[in-house]
PDB file of N, CA and C in Angstrom:
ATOM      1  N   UNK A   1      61.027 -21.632  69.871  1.00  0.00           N
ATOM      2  CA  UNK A   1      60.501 -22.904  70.325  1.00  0.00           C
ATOM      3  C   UNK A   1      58.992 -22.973  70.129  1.00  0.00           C
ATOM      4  N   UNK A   2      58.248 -21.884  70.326  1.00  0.00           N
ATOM      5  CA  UNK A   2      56.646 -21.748  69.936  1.00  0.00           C
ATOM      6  C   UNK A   2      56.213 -21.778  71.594  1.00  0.00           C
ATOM      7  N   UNK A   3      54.864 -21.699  70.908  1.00  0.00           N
ATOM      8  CA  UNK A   3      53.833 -22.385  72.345  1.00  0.00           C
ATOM      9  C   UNK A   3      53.241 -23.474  72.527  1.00  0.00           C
ATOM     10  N   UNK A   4      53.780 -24.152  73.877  1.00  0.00           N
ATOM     11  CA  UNK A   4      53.510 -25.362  74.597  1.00  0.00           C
ATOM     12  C   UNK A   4      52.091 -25.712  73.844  1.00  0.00           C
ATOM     13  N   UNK A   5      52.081 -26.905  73.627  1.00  0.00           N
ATOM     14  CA  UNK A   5      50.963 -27.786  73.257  1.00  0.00           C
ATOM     15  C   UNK A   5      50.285 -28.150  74.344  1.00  0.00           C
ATOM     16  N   UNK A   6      48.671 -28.357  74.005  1.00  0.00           N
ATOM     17  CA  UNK A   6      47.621 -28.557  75.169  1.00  0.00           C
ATOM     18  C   UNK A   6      48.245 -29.543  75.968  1.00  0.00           C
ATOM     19  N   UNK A   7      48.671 -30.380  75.616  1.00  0.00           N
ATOM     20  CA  UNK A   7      48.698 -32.119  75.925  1.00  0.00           C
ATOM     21  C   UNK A   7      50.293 -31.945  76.525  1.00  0.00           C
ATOM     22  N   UNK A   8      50.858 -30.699  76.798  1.00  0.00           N
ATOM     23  CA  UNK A   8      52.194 -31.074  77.134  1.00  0.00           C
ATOM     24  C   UNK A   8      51.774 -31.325  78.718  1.00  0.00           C
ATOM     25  N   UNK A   9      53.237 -31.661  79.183  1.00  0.00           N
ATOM     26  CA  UNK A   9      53.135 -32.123  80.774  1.00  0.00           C
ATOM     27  C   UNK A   9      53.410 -30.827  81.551  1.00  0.00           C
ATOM     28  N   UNK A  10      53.133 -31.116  83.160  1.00  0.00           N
ATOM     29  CA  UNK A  10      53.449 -30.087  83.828  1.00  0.00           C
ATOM     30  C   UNK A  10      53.227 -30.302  85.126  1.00  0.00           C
ATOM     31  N   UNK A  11      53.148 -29.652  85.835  1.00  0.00           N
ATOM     32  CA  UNK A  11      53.479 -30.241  87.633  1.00  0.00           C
ATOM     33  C   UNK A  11      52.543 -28.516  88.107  1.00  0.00           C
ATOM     34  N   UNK A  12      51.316 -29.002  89.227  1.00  0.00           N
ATOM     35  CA  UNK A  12      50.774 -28.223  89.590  1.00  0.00           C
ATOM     36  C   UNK A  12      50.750 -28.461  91.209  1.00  0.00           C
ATOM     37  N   UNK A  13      50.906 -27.367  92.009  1.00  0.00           N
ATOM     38  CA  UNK A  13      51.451 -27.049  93.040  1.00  0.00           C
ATOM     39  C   UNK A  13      50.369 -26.320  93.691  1.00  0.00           C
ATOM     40  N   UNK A  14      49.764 -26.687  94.589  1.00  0.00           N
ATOM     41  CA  UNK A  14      48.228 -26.235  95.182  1.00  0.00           C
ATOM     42  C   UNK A  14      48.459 -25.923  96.753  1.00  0.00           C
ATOM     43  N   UNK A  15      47.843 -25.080  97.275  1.00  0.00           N
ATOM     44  CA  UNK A  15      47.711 -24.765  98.517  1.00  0.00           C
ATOM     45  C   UNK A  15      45.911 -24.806  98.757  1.00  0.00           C
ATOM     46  N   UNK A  16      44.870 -25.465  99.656  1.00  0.00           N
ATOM     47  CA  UNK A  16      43.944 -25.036  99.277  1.00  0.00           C
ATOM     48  C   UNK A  16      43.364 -25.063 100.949  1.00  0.00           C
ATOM     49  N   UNK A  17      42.628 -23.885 101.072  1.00  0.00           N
ATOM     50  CA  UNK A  17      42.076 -23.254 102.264  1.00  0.00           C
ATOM     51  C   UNK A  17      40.811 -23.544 102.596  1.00  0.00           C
ATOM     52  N   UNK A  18      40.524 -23.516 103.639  1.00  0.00           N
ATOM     53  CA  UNK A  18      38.670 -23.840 103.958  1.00  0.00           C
ATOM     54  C   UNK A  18      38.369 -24.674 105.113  1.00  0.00           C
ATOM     55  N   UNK A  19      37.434 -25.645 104.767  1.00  0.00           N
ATOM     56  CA  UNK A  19      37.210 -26.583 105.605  1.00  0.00           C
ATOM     57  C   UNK A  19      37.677 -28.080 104.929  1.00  0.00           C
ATOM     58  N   UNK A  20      39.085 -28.150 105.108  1.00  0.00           N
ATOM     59  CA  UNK A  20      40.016 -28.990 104.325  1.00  0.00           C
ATOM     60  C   UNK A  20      40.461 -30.080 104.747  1.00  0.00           C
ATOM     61  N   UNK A  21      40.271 -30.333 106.372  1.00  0.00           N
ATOM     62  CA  UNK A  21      40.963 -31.147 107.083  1.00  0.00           C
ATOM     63  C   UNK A  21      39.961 -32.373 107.804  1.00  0.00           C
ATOM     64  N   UNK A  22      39.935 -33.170 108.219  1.00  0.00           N
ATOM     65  CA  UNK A  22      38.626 -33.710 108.705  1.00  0.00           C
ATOM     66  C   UNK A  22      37.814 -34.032 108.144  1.00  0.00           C
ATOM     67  N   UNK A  23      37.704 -34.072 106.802  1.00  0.00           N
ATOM     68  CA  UNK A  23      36.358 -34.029 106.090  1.00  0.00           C
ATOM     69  C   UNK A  23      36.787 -35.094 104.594  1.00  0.00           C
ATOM     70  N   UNK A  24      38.136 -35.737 104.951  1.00  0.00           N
ATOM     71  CA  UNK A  24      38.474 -37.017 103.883  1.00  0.00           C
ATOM     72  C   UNK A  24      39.308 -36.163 102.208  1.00  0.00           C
ATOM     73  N   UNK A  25      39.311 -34.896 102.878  1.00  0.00           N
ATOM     74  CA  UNK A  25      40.026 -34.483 101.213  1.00  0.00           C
ATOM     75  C   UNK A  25      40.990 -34.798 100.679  1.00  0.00           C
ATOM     76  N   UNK A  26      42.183 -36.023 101.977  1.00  0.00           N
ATOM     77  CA  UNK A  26      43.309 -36.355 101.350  1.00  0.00           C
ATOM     78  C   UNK A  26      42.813 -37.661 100.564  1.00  0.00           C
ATOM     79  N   UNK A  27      41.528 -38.263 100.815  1.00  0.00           N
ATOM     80  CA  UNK A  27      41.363 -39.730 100.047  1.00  0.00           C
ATOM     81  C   UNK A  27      41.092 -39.166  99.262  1.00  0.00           C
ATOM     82  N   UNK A  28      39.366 -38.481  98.966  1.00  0.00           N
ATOM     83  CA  UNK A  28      39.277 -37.895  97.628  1.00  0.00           C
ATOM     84  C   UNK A  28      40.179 -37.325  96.195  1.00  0.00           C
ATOM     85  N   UNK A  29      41.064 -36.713  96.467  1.00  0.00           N
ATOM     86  CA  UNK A  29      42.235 -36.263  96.244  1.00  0.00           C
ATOM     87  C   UNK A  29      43.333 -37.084  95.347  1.00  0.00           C
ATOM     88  N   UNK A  30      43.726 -38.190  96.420  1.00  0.00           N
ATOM     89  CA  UNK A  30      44.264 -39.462  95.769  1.00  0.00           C
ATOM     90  C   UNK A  30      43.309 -40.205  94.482  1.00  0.00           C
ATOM     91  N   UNK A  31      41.687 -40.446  95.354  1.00  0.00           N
ATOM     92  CA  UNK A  31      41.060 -41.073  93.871  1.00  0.00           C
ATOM     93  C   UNK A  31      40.999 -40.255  92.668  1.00  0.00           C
ATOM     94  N   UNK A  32      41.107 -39.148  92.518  1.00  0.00           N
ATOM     95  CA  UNK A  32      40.813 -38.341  92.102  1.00  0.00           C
ATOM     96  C   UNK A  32      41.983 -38.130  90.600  1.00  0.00           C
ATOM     97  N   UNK A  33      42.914 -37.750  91.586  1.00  0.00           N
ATOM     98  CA  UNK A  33      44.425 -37.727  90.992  1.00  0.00           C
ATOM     99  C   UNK A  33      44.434 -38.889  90.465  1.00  0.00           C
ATOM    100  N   UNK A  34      44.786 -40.311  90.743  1.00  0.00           N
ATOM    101  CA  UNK A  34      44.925 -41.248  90.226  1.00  0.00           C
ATOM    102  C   UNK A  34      43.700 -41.707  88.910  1.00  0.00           C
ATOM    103  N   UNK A  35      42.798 -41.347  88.923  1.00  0.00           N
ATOM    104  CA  UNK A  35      41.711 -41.558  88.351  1.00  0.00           C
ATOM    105  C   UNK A  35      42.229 -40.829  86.849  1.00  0.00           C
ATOM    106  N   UNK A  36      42.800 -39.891  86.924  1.00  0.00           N
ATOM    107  CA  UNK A  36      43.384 -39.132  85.899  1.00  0.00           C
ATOM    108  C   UNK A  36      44.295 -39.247  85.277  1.00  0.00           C
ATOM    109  N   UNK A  37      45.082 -40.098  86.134  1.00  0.00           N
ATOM    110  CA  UNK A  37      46.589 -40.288  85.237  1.00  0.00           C
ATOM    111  C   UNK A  37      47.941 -39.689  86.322  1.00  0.00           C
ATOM    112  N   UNK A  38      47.231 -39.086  87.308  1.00  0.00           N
ATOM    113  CA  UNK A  38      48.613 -37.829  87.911  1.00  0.00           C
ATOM    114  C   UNK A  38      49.319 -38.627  88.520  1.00  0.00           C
ATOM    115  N   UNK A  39      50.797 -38.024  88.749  1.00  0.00           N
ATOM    116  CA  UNK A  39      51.901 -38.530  89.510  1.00  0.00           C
ATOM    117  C   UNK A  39      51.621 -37.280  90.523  1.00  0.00           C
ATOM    118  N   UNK A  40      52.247 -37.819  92.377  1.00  0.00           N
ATOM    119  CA  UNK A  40      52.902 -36.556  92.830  1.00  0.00           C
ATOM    120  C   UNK A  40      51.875 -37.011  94.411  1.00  0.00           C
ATOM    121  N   UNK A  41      51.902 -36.387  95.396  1.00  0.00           N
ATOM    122  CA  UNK A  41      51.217 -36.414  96.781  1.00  0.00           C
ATOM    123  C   UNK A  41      50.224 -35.347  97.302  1.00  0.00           C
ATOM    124  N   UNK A  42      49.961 -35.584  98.299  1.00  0.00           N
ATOM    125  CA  UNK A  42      48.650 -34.352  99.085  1.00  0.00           C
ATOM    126  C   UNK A  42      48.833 -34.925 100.086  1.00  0.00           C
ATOM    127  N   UNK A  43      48.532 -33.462 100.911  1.00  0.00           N
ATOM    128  CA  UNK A  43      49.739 -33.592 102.434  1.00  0.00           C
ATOM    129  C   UNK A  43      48.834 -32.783 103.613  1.00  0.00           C
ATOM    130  N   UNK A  44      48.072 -32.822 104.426  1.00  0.00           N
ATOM    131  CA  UNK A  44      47.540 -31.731 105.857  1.00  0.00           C
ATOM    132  C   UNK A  44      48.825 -31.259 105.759  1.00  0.00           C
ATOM    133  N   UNK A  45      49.073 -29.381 106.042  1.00  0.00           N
ATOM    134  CA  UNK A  45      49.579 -28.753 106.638  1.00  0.00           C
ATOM    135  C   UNK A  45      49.363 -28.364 107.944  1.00  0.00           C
ATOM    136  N   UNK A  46      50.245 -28.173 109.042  1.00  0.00           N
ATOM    137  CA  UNK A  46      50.075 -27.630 110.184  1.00  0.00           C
ATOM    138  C   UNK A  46      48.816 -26.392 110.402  1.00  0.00           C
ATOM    139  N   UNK A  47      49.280 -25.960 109.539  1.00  0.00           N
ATOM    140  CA  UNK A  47      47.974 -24.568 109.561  1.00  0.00           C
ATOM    141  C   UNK A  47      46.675 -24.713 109.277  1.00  0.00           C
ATOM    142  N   UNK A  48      46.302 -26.152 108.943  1.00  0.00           N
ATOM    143  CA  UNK A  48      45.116 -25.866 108.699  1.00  0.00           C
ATOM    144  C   UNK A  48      44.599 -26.067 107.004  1.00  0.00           C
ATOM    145  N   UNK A  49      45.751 -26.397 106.348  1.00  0.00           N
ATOM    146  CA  UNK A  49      45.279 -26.351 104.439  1.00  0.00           C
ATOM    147  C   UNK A  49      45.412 -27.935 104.478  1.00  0.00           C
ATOM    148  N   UNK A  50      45.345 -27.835 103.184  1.00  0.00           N
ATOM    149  CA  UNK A  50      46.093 -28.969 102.682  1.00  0.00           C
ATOM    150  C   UNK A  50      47.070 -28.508 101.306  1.00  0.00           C
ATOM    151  N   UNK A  51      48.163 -29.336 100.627  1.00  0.00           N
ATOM    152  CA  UNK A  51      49.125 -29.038 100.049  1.00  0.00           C
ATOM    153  C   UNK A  51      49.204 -30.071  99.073  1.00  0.00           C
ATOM    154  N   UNK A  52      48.667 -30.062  97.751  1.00  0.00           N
ATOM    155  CA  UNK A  52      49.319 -31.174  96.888  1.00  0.00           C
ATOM    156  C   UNK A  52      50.182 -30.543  95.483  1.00  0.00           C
ATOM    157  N   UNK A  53      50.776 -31.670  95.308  1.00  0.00           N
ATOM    158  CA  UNK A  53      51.536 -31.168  93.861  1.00  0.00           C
ATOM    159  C   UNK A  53      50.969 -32.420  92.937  1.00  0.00           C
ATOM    160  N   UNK A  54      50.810 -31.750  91.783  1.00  0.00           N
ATOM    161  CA  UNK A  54      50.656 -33.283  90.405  1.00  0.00           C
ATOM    162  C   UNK A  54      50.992 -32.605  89.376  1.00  0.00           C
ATOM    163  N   UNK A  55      51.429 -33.827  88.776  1.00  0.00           N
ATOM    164  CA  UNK A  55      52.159 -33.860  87.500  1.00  0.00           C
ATOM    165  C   UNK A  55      51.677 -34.730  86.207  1.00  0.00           C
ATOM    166  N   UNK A  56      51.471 -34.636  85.279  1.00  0.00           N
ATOM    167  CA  UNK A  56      50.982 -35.102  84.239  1.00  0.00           C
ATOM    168  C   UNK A  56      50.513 -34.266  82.907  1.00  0.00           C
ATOM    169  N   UNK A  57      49.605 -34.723  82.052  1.00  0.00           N
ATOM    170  CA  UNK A  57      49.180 -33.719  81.083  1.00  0.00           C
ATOM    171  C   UNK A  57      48.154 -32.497  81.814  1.00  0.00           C
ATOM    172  N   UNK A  58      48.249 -31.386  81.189  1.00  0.00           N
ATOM    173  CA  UNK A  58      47.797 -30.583  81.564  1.00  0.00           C
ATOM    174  C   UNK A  58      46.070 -30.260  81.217  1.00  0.00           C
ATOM    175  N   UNK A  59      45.106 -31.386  80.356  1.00  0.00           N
ATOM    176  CA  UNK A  59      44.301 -31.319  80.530  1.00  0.00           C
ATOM    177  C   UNK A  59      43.608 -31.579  82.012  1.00  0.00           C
ATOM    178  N   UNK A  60      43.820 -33.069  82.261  1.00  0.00           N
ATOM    179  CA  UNK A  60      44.140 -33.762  83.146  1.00  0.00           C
ATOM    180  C   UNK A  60      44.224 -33.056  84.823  1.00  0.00           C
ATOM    181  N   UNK A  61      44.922 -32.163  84.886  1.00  0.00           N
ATOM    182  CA  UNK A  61      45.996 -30.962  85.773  1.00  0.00           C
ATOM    183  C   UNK A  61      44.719 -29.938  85.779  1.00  0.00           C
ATOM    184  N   UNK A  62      44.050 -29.542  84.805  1.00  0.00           N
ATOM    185  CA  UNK A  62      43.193 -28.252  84.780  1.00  0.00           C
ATOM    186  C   UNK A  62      41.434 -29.101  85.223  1.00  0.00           C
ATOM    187  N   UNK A  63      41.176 -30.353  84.921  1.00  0.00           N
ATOM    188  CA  UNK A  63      40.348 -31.046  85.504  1.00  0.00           C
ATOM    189  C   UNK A  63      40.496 -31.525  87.338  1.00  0.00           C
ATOM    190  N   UNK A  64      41.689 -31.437  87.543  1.00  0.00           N
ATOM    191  CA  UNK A  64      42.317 -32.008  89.033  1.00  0.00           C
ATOM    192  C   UNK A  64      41.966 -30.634  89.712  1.00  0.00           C
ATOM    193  N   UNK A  65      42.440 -29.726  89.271  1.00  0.00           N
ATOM    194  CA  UNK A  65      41.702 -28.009  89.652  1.00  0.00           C
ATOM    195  C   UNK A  65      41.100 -28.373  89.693  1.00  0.00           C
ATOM    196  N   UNK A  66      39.596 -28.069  88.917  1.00  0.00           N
ATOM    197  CA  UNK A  66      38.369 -28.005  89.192  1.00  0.00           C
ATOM    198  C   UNK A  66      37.778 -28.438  90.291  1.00  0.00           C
ATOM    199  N   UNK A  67      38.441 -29.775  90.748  1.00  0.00           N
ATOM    200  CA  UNK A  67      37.991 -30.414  91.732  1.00  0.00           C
ATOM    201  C   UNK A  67      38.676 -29.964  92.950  1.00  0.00           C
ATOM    202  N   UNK A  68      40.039 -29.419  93.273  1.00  0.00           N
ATOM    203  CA  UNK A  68      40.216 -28.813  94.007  1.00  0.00           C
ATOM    204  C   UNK A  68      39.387 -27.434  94.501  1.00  0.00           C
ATOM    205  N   UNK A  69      38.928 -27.123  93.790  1.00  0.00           N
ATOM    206  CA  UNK A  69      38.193 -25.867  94.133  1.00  0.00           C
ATOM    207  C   UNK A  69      36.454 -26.037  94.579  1.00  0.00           C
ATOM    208  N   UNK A  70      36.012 -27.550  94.472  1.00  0.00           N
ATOM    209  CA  UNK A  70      35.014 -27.926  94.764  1.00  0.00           C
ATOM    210  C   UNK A  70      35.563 -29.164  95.925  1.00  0.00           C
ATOM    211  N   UNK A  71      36.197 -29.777  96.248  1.00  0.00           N
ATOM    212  CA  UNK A  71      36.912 -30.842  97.424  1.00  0.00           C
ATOM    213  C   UNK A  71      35.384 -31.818  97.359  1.00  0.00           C
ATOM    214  N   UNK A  72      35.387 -32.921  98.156  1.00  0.00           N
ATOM    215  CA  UNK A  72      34.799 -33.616  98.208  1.00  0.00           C
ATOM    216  C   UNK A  72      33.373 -32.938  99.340  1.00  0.00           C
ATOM    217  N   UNK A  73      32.232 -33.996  99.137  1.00  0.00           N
ATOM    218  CA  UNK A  73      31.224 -33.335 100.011  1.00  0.00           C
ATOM    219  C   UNK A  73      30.997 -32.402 100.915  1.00  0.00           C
ATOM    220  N   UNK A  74      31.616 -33.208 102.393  1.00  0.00           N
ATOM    221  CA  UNK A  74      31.874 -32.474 103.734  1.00  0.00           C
ATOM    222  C   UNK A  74      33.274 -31.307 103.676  1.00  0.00           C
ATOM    223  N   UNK A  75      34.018 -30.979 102.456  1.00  0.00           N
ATOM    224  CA  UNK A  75      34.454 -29.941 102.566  1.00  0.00           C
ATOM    225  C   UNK A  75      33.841 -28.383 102.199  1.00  0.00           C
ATOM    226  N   UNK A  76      34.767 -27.759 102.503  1.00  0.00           N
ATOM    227  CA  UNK A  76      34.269 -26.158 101.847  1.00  0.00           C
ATOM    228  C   UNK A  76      35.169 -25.587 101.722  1.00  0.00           C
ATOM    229  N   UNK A  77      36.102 -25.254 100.378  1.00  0.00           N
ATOM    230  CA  UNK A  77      36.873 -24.401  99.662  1.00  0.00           C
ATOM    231  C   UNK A  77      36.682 -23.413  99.529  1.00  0.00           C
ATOM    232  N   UNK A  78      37.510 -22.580 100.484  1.00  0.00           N
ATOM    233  CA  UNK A  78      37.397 -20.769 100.261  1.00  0.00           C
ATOM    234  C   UNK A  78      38.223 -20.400  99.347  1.00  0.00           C
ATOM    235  N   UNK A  79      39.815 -20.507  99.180  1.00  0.00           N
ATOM    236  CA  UNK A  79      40.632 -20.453  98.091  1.00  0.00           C
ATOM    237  C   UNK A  79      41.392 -21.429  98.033  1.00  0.00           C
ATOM    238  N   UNK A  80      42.116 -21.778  96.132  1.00  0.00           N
ATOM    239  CA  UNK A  80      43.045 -21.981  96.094  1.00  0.00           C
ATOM    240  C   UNK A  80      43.981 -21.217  95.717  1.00  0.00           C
ATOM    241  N   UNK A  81      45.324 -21.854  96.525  1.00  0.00           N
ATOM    242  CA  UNK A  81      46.836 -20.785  95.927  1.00  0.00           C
ATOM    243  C   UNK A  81      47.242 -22.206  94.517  1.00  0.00           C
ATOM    244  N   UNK A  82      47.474 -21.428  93.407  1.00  0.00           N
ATOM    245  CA  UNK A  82      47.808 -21.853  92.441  1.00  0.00           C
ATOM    246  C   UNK A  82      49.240 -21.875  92.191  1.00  0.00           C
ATOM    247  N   UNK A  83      50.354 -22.788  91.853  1.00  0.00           N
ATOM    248  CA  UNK A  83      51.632 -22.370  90.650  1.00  0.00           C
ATOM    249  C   UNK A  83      51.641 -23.563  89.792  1.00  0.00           C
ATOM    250  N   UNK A  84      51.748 -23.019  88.545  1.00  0.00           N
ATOM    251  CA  UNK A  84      51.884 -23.627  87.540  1.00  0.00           C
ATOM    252  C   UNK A  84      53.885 -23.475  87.151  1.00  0.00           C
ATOM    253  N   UNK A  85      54.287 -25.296  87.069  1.00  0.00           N
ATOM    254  CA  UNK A  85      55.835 -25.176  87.635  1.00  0.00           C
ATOM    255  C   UNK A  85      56.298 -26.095  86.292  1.00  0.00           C
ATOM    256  N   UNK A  86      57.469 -26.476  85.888  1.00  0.00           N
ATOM    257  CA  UNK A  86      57.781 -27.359  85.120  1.00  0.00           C
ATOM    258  C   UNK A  86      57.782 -28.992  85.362  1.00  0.00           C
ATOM    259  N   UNK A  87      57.562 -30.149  85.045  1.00  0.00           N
ATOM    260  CA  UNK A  87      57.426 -31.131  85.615  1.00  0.00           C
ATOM    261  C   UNK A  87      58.657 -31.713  85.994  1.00  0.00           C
ATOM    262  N   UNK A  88      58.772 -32.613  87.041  1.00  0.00           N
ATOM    263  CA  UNK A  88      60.646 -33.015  87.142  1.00  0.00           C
ATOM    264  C   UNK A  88      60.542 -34.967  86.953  1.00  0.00           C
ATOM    265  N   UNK A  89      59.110 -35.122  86.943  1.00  0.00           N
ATOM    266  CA  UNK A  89      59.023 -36.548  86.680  1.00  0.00           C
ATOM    267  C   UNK A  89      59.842 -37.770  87.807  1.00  0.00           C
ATOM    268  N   UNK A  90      59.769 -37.155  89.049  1.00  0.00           N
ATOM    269  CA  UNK A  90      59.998 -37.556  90.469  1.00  0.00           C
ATOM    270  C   UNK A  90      59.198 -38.565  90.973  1.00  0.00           C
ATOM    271  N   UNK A  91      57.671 -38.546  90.660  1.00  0.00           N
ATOM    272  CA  UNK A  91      56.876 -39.145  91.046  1.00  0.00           C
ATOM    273  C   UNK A  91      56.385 -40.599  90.010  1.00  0.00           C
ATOM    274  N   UNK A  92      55.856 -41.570  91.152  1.00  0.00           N
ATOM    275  CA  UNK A  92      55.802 -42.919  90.271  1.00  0.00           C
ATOM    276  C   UNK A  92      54.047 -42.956  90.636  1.00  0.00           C
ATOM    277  N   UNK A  93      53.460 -42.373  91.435  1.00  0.00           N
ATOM    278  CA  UNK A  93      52.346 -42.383  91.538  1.00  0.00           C
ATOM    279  C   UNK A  93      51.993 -41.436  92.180  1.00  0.00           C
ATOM    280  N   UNK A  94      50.441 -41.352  92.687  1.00  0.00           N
ATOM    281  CA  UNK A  94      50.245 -40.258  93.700  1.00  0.00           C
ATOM    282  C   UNK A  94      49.420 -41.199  94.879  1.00  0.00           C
ATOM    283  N   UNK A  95      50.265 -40.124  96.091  1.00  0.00           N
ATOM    284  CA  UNK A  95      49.778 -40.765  97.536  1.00  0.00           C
ATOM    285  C   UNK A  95      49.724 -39.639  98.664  1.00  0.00           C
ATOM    286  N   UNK A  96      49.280 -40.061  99.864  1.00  0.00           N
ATOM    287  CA  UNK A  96      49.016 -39.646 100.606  1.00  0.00           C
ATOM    288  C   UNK A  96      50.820 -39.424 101.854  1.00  0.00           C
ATOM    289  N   UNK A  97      51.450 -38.068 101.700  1.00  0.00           N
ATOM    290  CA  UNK A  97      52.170 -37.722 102.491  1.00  0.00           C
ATOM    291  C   UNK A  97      52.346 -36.781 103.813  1.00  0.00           C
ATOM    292  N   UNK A  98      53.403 -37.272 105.218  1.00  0.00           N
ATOM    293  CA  UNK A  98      52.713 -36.540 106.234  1.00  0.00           C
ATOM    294  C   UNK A  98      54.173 -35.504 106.261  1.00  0.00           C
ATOM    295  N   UNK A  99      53.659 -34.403 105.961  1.00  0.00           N
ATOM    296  CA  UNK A  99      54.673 -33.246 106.373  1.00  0.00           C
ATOM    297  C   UNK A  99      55.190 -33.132 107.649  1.00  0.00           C
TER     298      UNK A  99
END
């Protein structure tokens, strides 16, 4: 079959730790994602993270990183948990969901 092309699709699955909650990272997040093209949600976890998945091209996906690992102003990103998953094309946009 070869190797996946830059531009193929894919669905990225984030856990991200810090000062994540309180500080607007689920709006940012949404503009962010949408600004790009992504399908898929971002969610507060009970513990304290936040949780999004997106789906789209994988330039796109590796730019949506970046910004996860920097969050908007008033946050502070200690880590992200990364998986890189196959896409299932579930999503019609991206929004804001409450676990």
């Amino acid at each position: 079959m070869g190797e996946p092309k830059p531009t193929d699709q894919a669905r990225l699955h984030a856990v991200v730790e810090g000062i994540v909650q309180g500080v607007n990272f689920r709006y940012y997040t949404v503009r962010r994602a949408r600004a790009l093209g992504l399908t898929g949600w971002v969610a507060n976890r009970w513990d304290g993270t936040v949780e999004t998945v997106a789906e789209g091209p994988r330039p796109a996906l590796r730019e949506f990183l970046d910004f996860l690992h920097e969050g908007p102003p008033a946050a502070h990103v200690t880590h992200v948990a990364v998986q890189w998953e196959e896409p299932t094309g579930e999503f019609t946009d991206f929004r804001i969901i409450y676990l």
